[in-house]
C-alpha atoms as a PDB file:
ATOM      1  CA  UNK A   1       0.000   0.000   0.000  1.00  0.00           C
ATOM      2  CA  UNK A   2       3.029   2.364   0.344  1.00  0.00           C
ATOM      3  CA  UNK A   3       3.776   1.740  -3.653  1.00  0.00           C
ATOM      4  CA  UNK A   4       0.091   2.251  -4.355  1.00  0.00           C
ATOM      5  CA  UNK A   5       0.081   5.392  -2.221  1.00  0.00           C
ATOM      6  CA  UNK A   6       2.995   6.879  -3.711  1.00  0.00           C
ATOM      7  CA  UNK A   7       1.131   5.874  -7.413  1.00  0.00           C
ATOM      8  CA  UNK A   8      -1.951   8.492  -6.653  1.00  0.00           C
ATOM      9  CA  UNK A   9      -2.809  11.664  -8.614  1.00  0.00           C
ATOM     10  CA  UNK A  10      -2.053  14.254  -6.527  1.00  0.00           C
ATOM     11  CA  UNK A  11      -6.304  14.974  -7.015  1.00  0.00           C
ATOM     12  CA  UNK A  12      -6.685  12.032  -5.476  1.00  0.00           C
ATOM     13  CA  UNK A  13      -4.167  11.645  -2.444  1.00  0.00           C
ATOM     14  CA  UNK A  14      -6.037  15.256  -1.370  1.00  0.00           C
ATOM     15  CA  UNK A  15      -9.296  13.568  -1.736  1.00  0.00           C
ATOM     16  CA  UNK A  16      -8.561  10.938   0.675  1.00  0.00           C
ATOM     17  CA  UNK A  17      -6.300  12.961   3.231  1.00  0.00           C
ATOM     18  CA  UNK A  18      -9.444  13.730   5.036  1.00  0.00           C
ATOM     19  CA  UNK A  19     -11.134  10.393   4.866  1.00  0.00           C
ATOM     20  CA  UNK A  20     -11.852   7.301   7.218  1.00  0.00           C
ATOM     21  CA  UNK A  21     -12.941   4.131   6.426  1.00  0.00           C
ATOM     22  CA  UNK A  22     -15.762   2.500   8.556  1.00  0.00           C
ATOM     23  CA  UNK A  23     -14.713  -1.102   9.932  1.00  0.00           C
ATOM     24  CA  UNK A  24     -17.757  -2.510  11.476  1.00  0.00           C
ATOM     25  CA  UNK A  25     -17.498  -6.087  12.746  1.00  0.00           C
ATOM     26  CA  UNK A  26     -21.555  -6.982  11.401  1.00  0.00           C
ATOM     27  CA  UNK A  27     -20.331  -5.880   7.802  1.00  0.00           C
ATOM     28  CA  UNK A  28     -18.656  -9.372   7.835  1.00  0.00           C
ATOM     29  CA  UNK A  29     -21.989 -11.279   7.268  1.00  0.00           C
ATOM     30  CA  UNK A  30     -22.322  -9.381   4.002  1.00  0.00           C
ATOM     31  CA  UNK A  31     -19.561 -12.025   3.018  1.00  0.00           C
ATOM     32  CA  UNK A  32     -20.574 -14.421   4.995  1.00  0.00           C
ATOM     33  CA  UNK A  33     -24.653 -14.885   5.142  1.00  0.00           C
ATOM     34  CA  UNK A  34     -24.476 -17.663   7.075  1.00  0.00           C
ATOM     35  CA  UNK A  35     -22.932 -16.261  10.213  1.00  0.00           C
ATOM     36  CA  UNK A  36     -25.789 -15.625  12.620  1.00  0.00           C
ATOM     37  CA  UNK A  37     -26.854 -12.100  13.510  1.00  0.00           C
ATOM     38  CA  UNK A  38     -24.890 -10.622  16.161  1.00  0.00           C
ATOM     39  CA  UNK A  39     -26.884 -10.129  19.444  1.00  0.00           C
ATOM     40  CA  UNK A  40     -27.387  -6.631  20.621  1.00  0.00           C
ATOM     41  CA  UNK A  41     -24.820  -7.115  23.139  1.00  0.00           C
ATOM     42  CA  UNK A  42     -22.528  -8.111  20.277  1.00  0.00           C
ATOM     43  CA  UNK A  43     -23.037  -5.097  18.666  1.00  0.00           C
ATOM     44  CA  UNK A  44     -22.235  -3.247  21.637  1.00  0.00           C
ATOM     45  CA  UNK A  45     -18.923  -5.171  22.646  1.00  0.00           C
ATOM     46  CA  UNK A  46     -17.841  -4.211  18.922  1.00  0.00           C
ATOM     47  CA  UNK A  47     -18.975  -1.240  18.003  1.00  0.00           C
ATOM     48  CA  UNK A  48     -17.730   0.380  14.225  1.00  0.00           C
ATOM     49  CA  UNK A  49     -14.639   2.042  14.208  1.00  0.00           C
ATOM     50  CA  UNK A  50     -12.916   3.903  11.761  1.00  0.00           C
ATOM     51  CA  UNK A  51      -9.474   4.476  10.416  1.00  0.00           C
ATOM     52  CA  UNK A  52      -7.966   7.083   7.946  1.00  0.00           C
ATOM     53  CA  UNK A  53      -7.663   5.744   4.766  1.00  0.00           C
ATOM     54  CA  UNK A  54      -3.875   7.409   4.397  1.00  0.00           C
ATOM     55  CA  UNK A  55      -1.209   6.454   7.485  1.00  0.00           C
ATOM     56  CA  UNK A  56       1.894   7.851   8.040  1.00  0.00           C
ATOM     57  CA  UNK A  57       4.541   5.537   9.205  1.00  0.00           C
ATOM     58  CA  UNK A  58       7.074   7.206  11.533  1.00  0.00           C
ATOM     59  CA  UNK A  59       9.352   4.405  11.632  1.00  0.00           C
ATOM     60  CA  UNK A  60       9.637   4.478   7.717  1.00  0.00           C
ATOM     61  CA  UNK A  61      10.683   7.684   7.665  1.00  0.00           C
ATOM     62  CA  UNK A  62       7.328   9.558   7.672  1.00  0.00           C
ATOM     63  CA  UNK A  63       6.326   7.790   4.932  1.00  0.00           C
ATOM     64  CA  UNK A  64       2.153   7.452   3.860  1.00  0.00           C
ATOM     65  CA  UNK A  65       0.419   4.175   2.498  1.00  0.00           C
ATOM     66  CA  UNK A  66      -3.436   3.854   1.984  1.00  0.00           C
ATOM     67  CA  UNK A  67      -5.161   2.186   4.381  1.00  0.00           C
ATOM     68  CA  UNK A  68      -8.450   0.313   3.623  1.00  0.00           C
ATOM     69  CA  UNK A  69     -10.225  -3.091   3.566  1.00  0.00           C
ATOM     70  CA  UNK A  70     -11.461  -4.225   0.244  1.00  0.00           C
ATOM     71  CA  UNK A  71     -14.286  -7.306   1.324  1.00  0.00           C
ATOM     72  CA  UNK A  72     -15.337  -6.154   4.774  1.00  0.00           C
ATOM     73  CA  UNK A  73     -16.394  -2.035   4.643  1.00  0.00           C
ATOM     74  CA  UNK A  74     -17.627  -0.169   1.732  1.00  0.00           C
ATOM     75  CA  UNK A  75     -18.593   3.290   4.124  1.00  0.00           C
ATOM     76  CA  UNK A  76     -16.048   5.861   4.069  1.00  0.00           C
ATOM     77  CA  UNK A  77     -16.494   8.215   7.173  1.00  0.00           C
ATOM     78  CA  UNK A  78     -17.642  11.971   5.721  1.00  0.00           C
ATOM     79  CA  UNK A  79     -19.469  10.952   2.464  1.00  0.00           C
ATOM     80  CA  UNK A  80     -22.629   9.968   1.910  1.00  0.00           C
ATOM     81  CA  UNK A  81     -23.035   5.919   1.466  1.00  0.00           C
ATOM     82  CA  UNK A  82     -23.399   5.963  -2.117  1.00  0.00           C
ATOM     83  CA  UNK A  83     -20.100   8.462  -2.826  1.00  0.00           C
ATOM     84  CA  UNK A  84     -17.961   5.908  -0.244  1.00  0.00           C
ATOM     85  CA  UNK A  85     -19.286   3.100  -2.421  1.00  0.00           C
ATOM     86  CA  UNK A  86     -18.185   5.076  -5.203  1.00  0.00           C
ATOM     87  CA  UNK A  87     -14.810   5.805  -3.858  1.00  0.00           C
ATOM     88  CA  UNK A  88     -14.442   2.549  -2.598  1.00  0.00           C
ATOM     89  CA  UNK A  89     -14.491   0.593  -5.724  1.00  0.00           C
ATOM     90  CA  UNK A  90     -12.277   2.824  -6.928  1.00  0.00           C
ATOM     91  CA  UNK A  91      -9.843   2.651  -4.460  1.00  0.00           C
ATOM     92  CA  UNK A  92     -10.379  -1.466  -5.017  1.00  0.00           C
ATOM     93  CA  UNK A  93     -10.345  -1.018  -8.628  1.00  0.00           C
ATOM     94  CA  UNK A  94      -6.865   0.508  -8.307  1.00  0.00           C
ATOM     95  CA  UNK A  95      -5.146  -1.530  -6.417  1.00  0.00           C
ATOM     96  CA  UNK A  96      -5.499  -4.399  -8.306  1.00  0.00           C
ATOM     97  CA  UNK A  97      -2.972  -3.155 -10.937  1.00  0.00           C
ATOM     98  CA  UNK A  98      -0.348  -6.310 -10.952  1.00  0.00           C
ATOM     99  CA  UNK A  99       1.964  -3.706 -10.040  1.00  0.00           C
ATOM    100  CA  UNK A 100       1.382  -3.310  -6.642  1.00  0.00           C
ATOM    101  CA  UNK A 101       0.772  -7.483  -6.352  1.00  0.00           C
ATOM    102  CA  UNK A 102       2.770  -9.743  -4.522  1.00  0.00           C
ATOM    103  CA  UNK A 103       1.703 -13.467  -5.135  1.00  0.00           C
ATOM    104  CA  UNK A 104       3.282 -16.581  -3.070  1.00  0.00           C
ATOM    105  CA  UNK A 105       3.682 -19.776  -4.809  1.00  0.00           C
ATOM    106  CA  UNK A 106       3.149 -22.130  -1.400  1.00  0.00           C
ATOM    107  CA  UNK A 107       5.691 -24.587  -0.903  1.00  0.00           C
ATOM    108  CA  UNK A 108       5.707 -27.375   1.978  1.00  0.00           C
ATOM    109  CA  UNK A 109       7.001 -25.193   5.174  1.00  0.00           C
ATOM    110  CA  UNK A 110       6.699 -22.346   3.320  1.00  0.00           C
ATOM    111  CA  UNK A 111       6.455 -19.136   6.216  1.00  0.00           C
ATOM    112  CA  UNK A 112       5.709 -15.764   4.892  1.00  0.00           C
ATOM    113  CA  UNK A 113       5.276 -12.695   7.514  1.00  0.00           C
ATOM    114  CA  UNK A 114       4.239  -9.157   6.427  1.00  0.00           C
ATOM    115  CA  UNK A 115       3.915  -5.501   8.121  1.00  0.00           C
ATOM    116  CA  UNK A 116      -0.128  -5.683   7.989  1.00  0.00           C
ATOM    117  CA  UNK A 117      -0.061  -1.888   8.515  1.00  0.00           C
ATOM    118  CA  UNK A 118       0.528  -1.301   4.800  1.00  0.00           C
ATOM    119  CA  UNK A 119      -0.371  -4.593   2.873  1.00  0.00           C
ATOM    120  CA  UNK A 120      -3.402  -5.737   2.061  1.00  0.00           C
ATOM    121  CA  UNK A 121      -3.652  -9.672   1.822  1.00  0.00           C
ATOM    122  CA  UNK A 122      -6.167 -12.006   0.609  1.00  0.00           C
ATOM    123  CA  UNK A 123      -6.050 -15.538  -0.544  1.00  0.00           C
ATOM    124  CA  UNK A 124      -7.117 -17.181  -3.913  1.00  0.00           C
ATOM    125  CA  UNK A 125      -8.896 -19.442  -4.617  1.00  0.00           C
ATOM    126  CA  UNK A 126      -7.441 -22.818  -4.576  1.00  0.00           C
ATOM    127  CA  UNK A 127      -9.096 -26.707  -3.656  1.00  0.00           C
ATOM    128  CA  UNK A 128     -10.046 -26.334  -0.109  1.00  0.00           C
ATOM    129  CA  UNK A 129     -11.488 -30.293  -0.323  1.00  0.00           C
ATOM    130  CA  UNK A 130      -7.566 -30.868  -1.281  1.00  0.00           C
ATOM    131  CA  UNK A 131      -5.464 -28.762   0.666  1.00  0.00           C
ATOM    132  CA  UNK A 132      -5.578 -27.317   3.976  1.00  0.00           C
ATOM    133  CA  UNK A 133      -5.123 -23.803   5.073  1.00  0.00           C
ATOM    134  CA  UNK A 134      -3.423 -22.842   8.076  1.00  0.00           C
ATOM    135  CA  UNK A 135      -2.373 -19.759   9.594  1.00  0.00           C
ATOM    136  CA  UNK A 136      -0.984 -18.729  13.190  1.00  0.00           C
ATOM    137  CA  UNK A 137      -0.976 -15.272  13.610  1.00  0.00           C
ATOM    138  CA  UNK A 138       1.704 -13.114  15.765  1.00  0.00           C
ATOM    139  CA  UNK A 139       1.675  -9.526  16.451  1.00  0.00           C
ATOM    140  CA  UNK A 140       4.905  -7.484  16.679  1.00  0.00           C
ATOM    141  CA  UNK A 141       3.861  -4.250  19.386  1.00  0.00           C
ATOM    142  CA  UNK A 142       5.950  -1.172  18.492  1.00  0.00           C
ATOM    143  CA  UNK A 143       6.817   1.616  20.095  1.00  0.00           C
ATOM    144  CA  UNK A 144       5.650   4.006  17.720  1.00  0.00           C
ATOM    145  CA  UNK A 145       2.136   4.327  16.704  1.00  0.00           C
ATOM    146  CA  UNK A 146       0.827   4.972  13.368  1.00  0.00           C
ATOM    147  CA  UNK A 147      -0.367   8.117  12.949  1.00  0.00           C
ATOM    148  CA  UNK A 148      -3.195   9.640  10.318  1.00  0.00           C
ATOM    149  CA  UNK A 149      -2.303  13.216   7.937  1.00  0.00           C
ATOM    150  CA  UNK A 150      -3.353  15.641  10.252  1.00  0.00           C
ATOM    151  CA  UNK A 151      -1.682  13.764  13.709  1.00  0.00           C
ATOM    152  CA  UNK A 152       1.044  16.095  15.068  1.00  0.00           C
ATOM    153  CA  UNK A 153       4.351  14.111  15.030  1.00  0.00           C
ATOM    154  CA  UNK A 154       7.459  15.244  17.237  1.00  0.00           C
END
């Protein structure tokens, strides 16, 4: 997301300077009808939240990277639904140029770790009835937080 970041019409990174993306853990069931509907106190325990959709990474030398999901939130804080949707699929649109793709051809042991504060993963597609898919996940904490464009850094 740094590359893709760096990629943007100047229009467009002032556009999103501004902006937040809306992560609300009930979007999920769009994806996955199936889940159940979360109880009211469900809803409470995780209420939305929302991020900017540019970061600034202080230990990368200041640098910026978007910041969005592509599957799980389509409202973008400060528009109205329809113009997030709008901007959204853009945004999704975009970074699927091959250019700013990584793809992993698994191997047997294979371990791959990433900096999830600017990548955005997803699997393929592959024969779940053949092959199994496992993943441990471990969190590095930092010292330094990530900050959004208007954050005062020292």
């Amino acid at each position: 997301m740094l590359l893709a970041y760096n990629d943007l019409p100047k229009d467009m990174k002032e556009k999103l300077q501004p902006l937040h993306q809306v992560h609300s853990y009930n979007d999920i069931r769009r994806l996955e009808p199936s889940l159940p509907e979360l109880s009211i106190e469900e809803k409470q325990g995780f209420p939305p939240v929302t991020h900017p959709l540019i970061r600034i990474h202080p230990d990368r030398n200041i640098t910026k990277s978007l910041f969005f999901t592509s599957n799980t939130s389509l409202e973008i804080g400060g528009m109205s639904f329809k113009e997030g949707k709008e901007l959204h699929s853009w945004l999704v649109n975009y970074i699927d140029n091959k250019k700013f793709h990584l793809t992993h051809d698994w191997k047997i042991n294979d371990l791959i770790m990433w900096d999830n504060r600017v990548l955005l993963h997803r699997v393929i597609p592959y024969d779940y009835s053949k092959y199994r898919r496992a993943m441990m996940r471990g969190t590095v904490e930092g010292k330094t937080p990530v900050y959004g464009p208007f954050s005062q850094i020292n």
